[in-house]
C-alpha atoms as a PDB file:
ATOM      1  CA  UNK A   1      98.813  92.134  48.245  1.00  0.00           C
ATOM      2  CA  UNK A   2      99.393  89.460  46.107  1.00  0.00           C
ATOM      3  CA  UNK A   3     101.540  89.284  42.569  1.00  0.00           C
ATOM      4  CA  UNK A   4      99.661  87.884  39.223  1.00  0.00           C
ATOM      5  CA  UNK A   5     102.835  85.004  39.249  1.00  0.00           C
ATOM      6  CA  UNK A   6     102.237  84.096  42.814  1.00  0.00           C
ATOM      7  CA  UNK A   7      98.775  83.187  41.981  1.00  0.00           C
ATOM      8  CA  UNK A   8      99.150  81.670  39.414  1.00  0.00           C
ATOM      9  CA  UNK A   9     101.499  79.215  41.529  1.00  0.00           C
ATOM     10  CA  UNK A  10      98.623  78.931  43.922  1.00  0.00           C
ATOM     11  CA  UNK A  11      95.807  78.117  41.376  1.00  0.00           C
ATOM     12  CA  UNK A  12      97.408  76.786  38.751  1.00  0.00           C
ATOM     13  CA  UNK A  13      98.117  73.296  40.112  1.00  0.00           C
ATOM     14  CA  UNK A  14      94.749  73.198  41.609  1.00  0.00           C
ATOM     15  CA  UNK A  15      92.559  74.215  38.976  1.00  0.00           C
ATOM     16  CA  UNK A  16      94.390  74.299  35.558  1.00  0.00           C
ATOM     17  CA  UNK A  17      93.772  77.514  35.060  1.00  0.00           C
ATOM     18  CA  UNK A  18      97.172  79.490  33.843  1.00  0.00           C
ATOM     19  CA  UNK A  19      95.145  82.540  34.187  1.00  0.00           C
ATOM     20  CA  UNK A  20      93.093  83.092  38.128  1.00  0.00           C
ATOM     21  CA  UNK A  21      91.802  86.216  38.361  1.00  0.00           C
ATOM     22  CA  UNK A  22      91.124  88.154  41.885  1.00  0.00           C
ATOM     23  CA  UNK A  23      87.258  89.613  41.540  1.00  0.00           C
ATOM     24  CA  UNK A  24      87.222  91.340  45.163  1.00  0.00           C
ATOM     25  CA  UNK A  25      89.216  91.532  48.262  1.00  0.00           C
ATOM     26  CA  UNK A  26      88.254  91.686  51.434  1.00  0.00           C
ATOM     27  CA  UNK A  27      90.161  92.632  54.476  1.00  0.00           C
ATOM     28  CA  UNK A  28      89.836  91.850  58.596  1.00  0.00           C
ATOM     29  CA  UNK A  29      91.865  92.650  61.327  1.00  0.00           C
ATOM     30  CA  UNK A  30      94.021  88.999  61.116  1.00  0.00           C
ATOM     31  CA  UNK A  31      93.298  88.207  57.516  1.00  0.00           C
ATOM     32  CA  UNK A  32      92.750  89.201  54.075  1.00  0.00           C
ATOM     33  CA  UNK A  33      90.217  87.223  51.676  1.00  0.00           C
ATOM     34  CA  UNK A  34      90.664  87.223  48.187  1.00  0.00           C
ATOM     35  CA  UNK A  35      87.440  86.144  45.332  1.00  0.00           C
ATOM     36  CA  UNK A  36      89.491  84.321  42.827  1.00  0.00           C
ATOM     37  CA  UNK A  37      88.256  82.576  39.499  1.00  0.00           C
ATOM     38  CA  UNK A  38      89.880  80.032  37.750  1.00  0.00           C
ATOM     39  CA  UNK A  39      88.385  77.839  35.287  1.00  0.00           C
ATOM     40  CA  UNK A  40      84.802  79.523  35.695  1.00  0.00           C
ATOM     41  CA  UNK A  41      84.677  78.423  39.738  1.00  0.00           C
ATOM     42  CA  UNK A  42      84.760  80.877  42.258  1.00  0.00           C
ATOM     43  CA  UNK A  43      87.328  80.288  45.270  1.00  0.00           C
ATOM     44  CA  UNK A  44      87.996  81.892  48.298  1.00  0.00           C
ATOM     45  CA  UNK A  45      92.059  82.264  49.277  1.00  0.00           C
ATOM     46  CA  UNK A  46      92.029  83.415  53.085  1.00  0.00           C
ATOM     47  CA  UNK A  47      95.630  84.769  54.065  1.00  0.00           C
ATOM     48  CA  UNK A  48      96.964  85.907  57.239  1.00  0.00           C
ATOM     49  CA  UNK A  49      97.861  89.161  56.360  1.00  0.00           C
ATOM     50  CA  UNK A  50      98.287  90.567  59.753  1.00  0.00           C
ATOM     51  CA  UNK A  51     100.674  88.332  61.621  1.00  0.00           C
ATOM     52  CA  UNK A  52     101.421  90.894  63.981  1.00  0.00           C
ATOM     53  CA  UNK A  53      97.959  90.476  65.822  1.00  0.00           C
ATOM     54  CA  UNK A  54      98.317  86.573  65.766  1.00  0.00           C
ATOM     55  CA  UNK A  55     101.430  85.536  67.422  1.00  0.00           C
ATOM     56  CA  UNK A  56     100.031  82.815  68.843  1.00  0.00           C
ATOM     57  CA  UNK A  57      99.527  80.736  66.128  1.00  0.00           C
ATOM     58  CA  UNK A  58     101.939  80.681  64.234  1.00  0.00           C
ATOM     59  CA  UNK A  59     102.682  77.776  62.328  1.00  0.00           C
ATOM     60  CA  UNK A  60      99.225  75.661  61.584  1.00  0.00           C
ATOM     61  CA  UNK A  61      96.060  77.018  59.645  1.00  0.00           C
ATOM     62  CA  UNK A  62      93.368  75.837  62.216  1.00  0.00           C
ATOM     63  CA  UNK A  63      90.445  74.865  59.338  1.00  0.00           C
ATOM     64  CA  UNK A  64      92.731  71.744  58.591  1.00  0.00           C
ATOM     65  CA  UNK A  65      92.975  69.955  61.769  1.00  0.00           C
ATOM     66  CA  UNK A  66      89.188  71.127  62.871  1.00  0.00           C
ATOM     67  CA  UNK A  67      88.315  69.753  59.529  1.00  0.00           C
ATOM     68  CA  UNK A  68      90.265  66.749  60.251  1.00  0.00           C
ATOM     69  CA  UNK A  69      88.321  66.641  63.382  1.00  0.00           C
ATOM     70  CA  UNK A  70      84.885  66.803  61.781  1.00  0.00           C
ATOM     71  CA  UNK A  71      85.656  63.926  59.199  1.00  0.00           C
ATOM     72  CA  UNK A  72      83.178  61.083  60.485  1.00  0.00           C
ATOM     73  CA  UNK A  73      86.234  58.266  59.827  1.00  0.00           C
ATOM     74  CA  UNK A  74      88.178  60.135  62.909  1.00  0.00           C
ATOM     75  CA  UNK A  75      84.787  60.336  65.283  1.00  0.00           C
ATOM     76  CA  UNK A  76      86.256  57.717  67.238  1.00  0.00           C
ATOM     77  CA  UNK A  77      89.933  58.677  67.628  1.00  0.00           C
ATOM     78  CA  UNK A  78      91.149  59.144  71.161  1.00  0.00           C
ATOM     79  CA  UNK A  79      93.421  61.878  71.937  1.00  0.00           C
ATOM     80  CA  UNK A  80      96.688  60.282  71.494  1.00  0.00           C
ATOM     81  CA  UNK A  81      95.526  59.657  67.348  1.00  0.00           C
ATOM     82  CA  UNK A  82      94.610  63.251  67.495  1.00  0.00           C
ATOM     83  CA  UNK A  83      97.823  64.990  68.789  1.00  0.00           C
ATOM     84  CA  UNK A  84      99.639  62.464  66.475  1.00  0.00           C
ATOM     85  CA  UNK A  85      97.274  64.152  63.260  1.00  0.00           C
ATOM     86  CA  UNK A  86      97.964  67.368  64.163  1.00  0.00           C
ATOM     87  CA  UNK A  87     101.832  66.766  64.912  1.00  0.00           C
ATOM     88  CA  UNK A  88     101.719  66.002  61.072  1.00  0.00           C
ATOM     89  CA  UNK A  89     100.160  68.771  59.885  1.00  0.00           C
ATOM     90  CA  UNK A  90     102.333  70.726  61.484  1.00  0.00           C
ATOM     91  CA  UNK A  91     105.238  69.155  60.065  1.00  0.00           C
ATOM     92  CA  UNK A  92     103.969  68.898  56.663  1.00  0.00           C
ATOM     93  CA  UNK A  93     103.092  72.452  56.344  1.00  0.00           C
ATOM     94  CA  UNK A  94     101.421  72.277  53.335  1.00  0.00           C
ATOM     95  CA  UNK A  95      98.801  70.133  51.612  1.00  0.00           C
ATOM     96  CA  UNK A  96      95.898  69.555  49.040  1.00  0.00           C
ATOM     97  CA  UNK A  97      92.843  67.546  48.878  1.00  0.00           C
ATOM     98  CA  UNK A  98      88.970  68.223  49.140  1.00  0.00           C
ATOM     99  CA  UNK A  99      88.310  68.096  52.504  1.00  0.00           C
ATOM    100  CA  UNK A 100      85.130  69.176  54.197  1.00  0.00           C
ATOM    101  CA  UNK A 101      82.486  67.552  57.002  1.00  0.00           C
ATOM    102  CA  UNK A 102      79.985  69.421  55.470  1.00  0.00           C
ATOM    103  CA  UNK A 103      80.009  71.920  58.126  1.00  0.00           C
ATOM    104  CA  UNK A 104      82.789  74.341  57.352  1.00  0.00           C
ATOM    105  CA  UNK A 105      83.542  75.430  53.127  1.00  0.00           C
ATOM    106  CA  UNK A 106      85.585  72.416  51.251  1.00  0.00           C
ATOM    107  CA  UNK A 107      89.118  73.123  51.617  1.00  0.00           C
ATOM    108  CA  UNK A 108      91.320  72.469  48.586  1.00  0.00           C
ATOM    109  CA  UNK A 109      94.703  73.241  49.913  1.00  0.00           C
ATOM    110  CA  UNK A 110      96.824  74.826  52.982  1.00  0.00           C
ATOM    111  CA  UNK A 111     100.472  76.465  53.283  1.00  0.00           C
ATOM    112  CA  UNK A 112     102.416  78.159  55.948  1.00  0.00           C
ATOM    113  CA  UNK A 113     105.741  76.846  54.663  1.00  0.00           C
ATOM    114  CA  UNK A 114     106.197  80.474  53.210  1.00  0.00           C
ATOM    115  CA  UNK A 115     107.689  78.997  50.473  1.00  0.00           C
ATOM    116  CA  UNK A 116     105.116  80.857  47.848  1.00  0.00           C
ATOM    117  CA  UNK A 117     104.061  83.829  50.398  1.00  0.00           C
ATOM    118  CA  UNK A 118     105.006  85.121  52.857  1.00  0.00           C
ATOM    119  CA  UNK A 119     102.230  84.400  55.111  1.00  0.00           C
ATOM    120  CA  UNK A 120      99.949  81.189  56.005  1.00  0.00           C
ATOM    121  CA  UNK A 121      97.519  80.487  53.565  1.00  0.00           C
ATOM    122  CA  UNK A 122      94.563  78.884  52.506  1.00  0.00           C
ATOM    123  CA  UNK A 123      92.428  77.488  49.781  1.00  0.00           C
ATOM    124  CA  UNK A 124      88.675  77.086  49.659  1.00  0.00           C
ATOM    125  CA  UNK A 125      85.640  76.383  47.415  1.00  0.00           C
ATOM    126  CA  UNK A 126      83.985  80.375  47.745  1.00  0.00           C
ATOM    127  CA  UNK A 127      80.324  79.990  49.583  1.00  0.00           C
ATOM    128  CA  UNK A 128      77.943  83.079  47.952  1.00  0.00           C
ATOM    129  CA  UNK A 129      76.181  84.630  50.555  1.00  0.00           C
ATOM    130  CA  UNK A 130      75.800  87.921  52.725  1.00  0.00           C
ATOM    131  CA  UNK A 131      77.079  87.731  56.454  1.00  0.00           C
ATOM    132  CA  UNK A 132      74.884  86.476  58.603  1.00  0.00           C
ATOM    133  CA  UNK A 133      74.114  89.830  60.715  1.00  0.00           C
ATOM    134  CA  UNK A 134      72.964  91.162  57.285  1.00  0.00           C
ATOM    135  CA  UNK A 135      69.595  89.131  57.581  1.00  0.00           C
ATOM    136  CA  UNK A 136      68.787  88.281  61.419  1.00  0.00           C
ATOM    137  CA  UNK A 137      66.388  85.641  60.202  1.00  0.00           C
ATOM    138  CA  UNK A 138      65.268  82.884  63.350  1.00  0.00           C
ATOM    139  CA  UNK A 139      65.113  79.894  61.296  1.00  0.00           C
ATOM    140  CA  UNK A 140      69.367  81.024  60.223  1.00  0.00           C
ATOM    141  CA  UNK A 141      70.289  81.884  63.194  1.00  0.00           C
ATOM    142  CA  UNK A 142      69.277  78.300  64.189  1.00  0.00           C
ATOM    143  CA  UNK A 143      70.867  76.676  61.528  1.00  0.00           C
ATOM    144  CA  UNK A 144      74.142  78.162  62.655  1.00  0.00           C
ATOM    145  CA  UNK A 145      73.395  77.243  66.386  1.00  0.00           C
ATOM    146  CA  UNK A 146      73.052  73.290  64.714  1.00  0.00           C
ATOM    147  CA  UNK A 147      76.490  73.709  63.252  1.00  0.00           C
ATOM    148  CA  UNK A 148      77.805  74.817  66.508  1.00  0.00           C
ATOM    149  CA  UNK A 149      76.502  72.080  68.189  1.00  0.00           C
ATOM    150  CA  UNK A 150      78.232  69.788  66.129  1.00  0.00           C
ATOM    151  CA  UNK A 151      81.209  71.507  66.456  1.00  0.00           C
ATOM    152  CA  UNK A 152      81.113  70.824  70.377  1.00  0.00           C
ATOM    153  CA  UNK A 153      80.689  67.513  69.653  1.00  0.00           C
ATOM    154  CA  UNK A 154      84.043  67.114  69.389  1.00  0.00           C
ATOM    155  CA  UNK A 155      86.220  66.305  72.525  1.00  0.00           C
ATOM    156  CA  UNK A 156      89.565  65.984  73.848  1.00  0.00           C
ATOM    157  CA  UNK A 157      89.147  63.360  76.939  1.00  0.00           C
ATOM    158  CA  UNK A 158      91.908  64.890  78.751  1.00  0.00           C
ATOM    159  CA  UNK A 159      90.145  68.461  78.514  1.00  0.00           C
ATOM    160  CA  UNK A 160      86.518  67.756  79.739  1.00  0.00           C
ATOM    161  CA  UNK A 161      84.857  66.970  83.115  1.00  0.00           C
ATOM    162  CA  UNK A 162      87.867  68.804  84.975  1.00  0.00           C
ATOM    163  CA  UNK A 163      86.448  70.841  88.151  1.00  0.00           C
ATOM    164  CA  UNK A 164      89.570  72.589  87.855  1.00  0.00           C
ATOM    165  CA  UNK A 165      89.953  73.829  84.113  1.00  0.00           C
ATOM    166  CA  UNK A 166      89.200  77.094  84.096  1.00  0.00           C
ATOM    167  CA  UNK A 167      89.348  80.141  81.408  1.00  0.00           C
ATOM    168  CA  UNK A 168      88.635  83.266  83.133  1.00  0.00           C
ATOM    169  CA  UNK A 169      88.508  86.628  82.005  1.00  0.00           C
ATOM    170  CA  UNK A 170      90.117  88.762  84.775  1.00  0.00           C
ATOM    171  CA  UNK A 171      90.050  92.265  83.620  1.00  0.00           C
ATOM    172  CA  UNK A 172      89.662  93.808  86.897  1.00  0.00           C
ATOM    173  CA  UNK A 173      88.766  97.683  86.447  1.00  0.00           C
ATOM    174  CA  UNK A 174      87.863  97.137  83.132  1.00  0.00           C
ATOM    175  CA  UNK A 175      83.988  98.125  82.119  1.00  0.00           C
ATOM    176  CA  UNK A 176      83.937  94.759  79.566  1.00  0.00           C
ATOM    177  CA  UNK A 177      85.086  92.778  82.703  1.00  0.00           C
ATOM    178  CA  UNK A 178      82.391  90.019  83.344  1.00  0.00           C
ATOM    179  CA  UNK A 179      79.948  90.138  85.848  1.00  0.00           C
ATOM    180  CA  UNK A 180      79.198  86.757  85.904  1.00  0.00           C
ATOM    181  CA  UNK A 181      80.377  83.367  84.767  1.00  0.00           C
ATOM    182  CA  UNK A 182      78.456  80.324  83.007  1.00  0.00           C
ATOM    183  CA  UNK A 183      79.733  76.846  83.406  1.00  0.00           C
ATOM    184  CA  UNK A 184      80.087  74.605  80.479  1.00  0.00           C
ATOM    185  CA  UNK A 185      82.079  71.467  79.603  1.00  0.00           C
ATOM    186  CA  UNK A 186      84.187  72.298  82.113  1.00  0.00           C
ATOM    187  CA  UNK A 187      85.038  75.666  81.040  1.00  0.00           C
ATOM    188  CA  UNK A 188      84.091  78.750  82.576  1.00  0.00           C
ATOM    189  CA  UNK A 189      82.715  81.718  80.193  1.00  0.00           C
ATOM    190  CA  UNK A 190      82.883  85.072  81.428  1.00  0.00           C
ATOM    191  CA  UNK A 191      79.296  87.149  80.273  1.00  0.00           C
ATOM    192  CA  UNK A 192      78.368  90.486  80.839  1.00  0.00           C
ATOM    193  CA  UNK A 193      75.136  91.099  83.155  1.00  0.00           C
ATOM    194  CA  UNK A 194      74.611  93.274  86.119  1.00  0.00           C
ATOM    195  CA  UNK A 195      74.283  91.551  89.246  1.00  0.00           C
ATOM    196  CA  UNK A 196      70.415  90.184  89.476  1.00  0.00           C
ATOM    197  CA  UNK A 197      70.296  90.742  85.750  1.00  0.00           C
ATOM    198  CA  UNK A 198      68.611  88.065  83.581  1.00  0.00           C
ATOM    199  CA  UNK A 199      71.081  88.072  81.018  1.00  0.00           C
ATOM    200  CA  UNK A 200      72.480  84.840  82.581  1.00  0.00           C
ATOM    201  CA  UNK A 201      69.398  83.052  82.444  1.00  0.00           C
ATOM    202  CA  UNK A 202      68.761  84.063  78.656  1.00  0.00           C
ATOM    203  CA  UNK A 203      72.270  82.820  77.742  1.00  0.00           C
ATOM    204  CA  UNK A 204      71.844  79.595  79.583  1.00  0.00           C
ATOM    205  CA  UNK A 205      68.236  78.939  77.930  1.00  0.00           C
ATOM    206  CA  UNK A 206      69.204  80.191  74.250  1.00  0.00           C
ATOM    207  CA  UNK A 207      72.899  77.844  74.064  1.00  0.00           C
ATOM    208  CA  UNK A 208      70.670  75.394  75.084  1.00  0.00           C
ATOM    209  CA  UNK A 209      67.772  75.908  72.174  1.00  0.00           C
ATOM    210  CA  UNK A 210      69.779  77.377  69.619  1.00  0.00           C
ATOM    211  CA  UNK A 211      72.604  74.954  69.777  1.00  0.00           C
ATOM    212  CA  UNK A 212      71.266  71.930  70.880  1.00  0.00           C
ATOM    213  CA  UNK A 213      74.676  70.949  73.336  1.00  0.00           C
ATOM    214  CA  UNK A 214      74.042  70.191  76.810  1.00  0.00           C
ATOM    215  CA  UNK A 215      73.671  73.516  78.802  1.00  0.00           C
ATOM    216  CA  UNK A 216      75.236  76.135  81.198  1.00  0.00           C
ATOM    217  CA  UNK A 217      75.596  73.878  84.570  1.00  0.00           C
ATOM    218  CA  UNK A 218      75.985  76.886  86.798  1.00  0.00           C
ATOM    219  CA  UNK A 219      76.450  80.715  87.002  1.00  0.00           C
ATOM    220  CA  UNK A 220      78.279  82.624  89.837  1.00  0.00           C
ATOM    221  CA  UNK A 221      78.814  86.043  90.456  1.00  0.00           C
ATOM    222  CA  UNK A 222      81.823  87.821  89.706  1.00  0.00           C
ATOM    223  CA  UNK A 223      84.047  87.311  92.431  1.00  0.00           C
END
């Protein structure tokens, strides 16, 4: 996946360490995550392994602008300020710095020049812990809904409060098609629920408790 020289390239000018050593791998469908060590610290490097599957994006590593989102000094930027941010980050391509709200792991740095691999990249401080559907406690699963509710804190004023906005799910035919739609921020979410089923009226209650953001405003039937 990844050569002993490129890491070093990586890690090197981060840490110091001429020596980083990868202690596990882990693979997704988009990305692969590497456990590196350098200078007895653990760090997580997240690459996007699998380009194929993520066309879309293919030039920006989103955990740098959402983290440049989170930082408190930008809470009042408006949207020009935050096209301009994230019209340098594109152009820069690659950076370092600790940066982290608190929220999300403390990124050290970000590529997708492909000047070192071939691939976007990114650097993190590595978070121990098992995944969180490992140990359905309550009292986690709220804690998570808290740091989604911060993330939908954030707002682009030219996005929000538009009738018309719309994100639909139209798979027609298809038995994952929704049955129903939930109204929030604008933004329609497509949920699946037989007709008269309660599921609609769970998922409006729970966003509510669990994330603390404003709720659901409406549901409708599929159409």
């Amino acid at each position: 996946m990844i050569t002993e020289a490129r890491l070093r390239q990586i890690f090197t000018p981060l840490t110091g360490d001429p020596s980083p050593r990868v202690h596990r791998t882990l693979s997704g469908n988009i990305n692969t995550i590497l456990k590196v060590e350098a200078n007895g610290r653990m760090y997580g490097l997240r690459i996007r392994s699998q380009e194929q599957v993520y066309r879309y994006e293919p030039d920006l590593m989103k955990e740098v602008f959402i983290s440049w989102l989170l930082d408190p000094a930008h809470a009042g930027a408006n949207d020009a300020e935050k096209a301009r941010a994230l019209s340098q980050l594109r152009t820069a391509q690659r950076g370092a710095g600790r940066k982290s709200s608190g929220i999300e792991p403390t990124g050290l740095a970000f590529d997708w020049s492909r000047q070192i691999l071939p691939q976007p990249y990114f650097v993190y401080e590595w978070i121990e812990g098992e995944p969180l559907r490992d140990d359905p406690d309550e009292q986690l699963y709220q804690a998570a809904g808290r740091a989604l509710a911060s993330l939908h804190q954030v707002r682009l004023d030219a996005r929000y409060g538009e009738p018309c906005l719309r994100q639909r799910i139209r798979q027609k035919g298809h038995r994952t098609a929704p049955d129903a739609f939930l109204t929030s921020h604008g933004t329609e979410y497509g949920i699946i629920a037989r007709p008269g089923d309660p599921t609609a009226a769970r998922l409006r209650t729970t966003h509510t408790r669990n994330t603390g953001a404003a709720g659901f405003t409406g549901t409708r039937q599929r159409p």
